[in-house]
Protein backbone atom coordinates (compact mmCIF):
# COMPACT_ATOMS: atom_id res chain seq x y z
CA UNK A 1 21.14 -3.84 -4.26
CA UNK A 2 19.74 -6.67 -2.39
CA UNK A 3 20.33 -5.50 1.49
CA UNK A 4 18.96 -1.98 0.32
CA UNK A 5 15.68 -3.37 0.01
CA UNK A 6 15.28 -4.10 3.49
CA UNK A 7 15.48 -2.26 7.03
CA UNK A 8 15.29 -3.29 10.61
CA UNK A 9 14.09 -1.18 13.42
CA UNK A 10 14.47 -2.46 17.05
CA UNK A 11 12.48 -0.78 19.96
CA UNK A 12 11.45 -0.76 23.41
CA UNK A 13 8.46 1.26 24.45
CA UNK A 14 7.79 3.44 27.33
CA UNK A 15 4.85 3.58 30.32
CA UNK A 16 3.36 7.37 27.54
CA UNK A 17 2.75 3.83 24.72
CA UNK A 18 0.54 2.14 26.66
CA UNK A 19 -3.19 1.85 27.23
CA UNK A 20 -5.00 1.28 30.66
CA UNK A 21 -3.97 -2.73 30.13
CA UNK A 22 -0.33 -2.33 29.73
CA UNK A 23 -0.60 -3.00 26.00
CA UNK A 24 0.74 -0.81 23.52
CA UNK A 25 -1.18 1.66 21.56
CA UNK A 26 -1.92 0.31 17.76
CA UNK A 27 -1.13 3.53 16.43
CA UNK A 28 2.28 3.59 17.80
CA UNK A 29 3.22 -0.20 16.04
CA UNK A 30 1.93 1.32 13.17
CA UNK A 31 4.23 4.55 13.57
CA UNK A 32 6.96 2.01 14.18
CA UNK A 33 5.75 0.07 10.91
CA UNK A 34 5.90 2.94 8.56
CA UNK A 35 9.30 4.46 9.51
CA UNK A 36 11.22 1.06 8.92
CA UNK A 37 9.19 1.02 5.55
CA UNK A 38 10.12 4.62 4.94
CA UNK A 39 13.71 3.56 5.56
CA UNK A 40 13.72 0.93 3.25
CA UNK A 41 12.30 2.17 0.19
CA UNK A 42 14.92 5.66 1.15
CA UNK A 43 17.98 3.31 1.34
CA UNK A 44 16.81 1.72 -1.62
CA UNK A 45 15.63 4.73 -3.64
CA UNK A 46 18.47 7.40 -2.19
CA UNK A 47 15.48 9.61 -2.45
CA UNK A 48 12.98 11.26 -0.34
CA UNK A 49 9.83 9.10 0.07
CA UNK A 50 6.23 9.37 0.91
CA UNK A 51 3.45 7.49 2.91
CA UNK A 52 1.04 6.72 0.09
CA UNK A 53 -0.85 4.01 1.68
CA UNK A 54 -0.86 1.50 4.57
CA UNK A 55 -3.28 -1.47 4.18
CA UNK A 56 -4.25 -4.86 5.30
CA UNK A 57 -2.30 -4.19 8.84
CA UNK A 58 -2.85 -6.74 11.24
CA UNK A 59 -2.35 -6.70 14.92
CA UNK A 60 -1.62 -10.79 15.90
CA UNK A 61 -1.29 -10.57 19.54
CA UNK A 62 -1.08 -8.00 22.04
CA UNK A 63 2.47 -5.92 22.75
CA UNK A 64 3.37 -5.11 26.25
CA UNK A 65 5.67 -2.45 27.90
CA UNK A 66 9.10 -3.97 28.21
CA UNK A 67 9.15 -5.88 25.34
CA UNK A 68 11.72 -5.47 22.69
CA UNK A 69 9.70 -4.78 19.28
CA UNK A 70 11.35 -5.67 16.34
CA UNK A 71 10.16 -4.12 13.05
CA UNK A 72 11.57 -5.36 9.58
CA UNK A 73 10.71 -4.24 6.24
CA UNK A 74 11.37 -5.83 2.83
CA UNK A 75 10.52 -4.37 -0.78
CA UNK A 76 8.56 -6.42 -2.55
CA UNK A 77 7.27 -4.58 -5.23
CA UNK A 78 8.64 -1.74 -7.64
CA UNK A 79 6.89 0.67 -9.64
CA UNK A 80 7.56 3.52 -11.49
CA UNK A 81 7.94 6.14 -8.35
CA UNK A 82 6.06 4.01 -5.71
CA UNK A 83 7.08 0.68 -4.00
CA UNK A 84 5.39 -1.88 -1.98
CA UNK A 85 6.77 -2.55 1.02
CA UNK A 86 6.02 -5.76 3.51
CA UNK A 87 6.58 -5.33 7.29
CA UNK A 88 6.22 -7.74 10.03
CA UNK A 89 6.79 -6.77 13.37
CA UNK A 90 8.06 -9.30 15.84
CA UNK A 91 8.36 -9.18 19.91
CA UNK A 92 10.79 -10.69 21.90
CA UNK A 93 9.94 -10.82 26.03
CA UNK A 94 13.68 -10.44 27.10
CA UNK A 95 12.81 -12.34 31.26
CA UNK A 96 10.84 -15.86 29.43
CA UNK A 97 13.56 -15.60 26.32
CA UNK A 98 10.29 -16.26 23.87
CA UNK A 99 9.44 -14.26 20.45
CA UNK A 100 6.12 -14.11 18.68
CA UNK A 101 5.06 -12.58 15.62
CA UNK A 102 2.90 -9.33 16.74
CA UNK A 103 1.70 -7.44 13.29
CA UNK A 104 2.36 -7.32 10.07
CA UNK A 105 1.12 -4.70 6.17
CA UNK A 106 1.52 -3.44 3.56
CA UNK A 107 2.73 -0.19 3.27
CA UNK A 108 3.11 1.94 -0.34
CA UNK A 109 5.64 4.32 -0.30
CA UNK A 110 6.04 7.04 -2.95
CA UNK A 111 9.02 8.58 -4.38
CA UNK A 112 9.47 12.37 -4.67
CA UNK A 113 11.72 15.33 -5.52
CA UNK A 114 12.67 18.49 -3.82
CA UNK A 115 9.16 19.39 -5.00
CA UNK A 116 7.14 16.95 -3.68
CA UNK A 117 6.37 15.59 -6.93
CA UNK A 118 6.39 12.04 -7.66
CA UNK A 119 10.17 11.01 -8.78
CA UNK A 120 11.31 7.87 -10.91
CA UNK A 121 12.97 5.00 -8.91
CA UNK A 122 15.42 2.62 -9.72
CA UNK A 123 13.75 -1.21 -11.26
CA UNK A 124 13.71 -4.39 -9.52
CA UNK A 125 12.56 -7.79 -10.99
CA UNK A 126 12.24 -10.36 -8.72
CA UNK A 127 14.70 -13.42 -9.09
CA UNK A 128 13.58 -16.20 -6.00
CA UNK A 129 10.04 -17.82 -6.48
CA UNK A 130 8.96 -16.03 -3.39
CA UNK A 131 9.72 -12.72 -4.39
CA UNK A 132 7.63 -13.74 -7.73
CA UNK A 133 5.00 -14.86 -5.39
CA UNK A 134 4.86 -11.17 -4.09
CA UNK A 135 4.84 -9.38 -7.04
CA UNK A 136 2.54 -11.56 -8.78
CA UNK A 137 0.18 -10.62 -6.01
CA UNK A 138 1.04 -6.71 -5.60
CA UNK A 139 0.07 -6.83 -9.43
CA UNK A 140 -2.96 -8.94 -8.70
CA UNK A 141 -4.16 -6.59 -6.48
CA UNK A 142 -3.23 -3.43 -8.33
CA UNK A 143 -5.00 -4.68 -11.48
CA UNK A 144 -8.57 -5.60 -9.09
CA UNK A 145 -8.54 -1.50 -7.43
CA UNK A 146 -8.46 0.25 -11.04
């Protein structure tokens, strides 16, 4: 089940993306961001998910019309019906042949049936020391908001 906790989304954005600098819109990285976390936690779950949350989303360093945007999600955590989901977005200028990390979050996604309701997932323990890493800190965190 290893490759279904991941998903890749590559994109290249149009002239309608961009602000008055030639940048692209925050809000449209952030679209890009939560579909390839949506995908992820569907291939993973086979069931219909949910945006539950998106936090600590950082934008590194501007994107610019024409580059290729490169958005990858990985599962790190796995609750009952929800799962945490990491996504960094990287940017590759095609004409200089350079790449750069451009954003990265944390997205929760949540689980549900054909009522909306939340829905029971599939478990995952983590096995490497960086996947503990994750989880240990997903928990961390989860224990600190209640």
């Amino acid at each position: 089940m290893e490759n279904f906790r991941k998903a890749e989304l590559i994109e290249t954005l149009l002239p309608k993306d961009t602000n008055g600098y030639g940048n692209i819109f925050g809000g449209v990285i952030m679209s890009i961001m939560d579909k390839t976390a949506g995908v992820a936690c569907w291939r993973y779950s086979k069931r219909r998910v949910v945006t539950a949350c998106a936090q600590r989303i950082s934008f590194h360093t501007p994107i610019n019309m024409g580059e290729v945007v490169y958005s990858r999600a990985t599962i790190i955590y796995v609750g009952r019906c929800s799962m945490e989901v990491e996504v960094e977005v990287d940017v590759e200028n095609v004409i200089e042949g350079n790449t750069r990390r451009a954003a990265s979050g944390i997205f929760t996604m949540v689980a549900v049936d054909e009522n909306w309701h939340p829905t029971p997932v599939p478990p995952w323990q983590p096995v490497t020391e960086p996947e503990l890493d994750k989880w240990r800190q997903v928990e961390k965190r989860r224990k600190a908001e209640k």
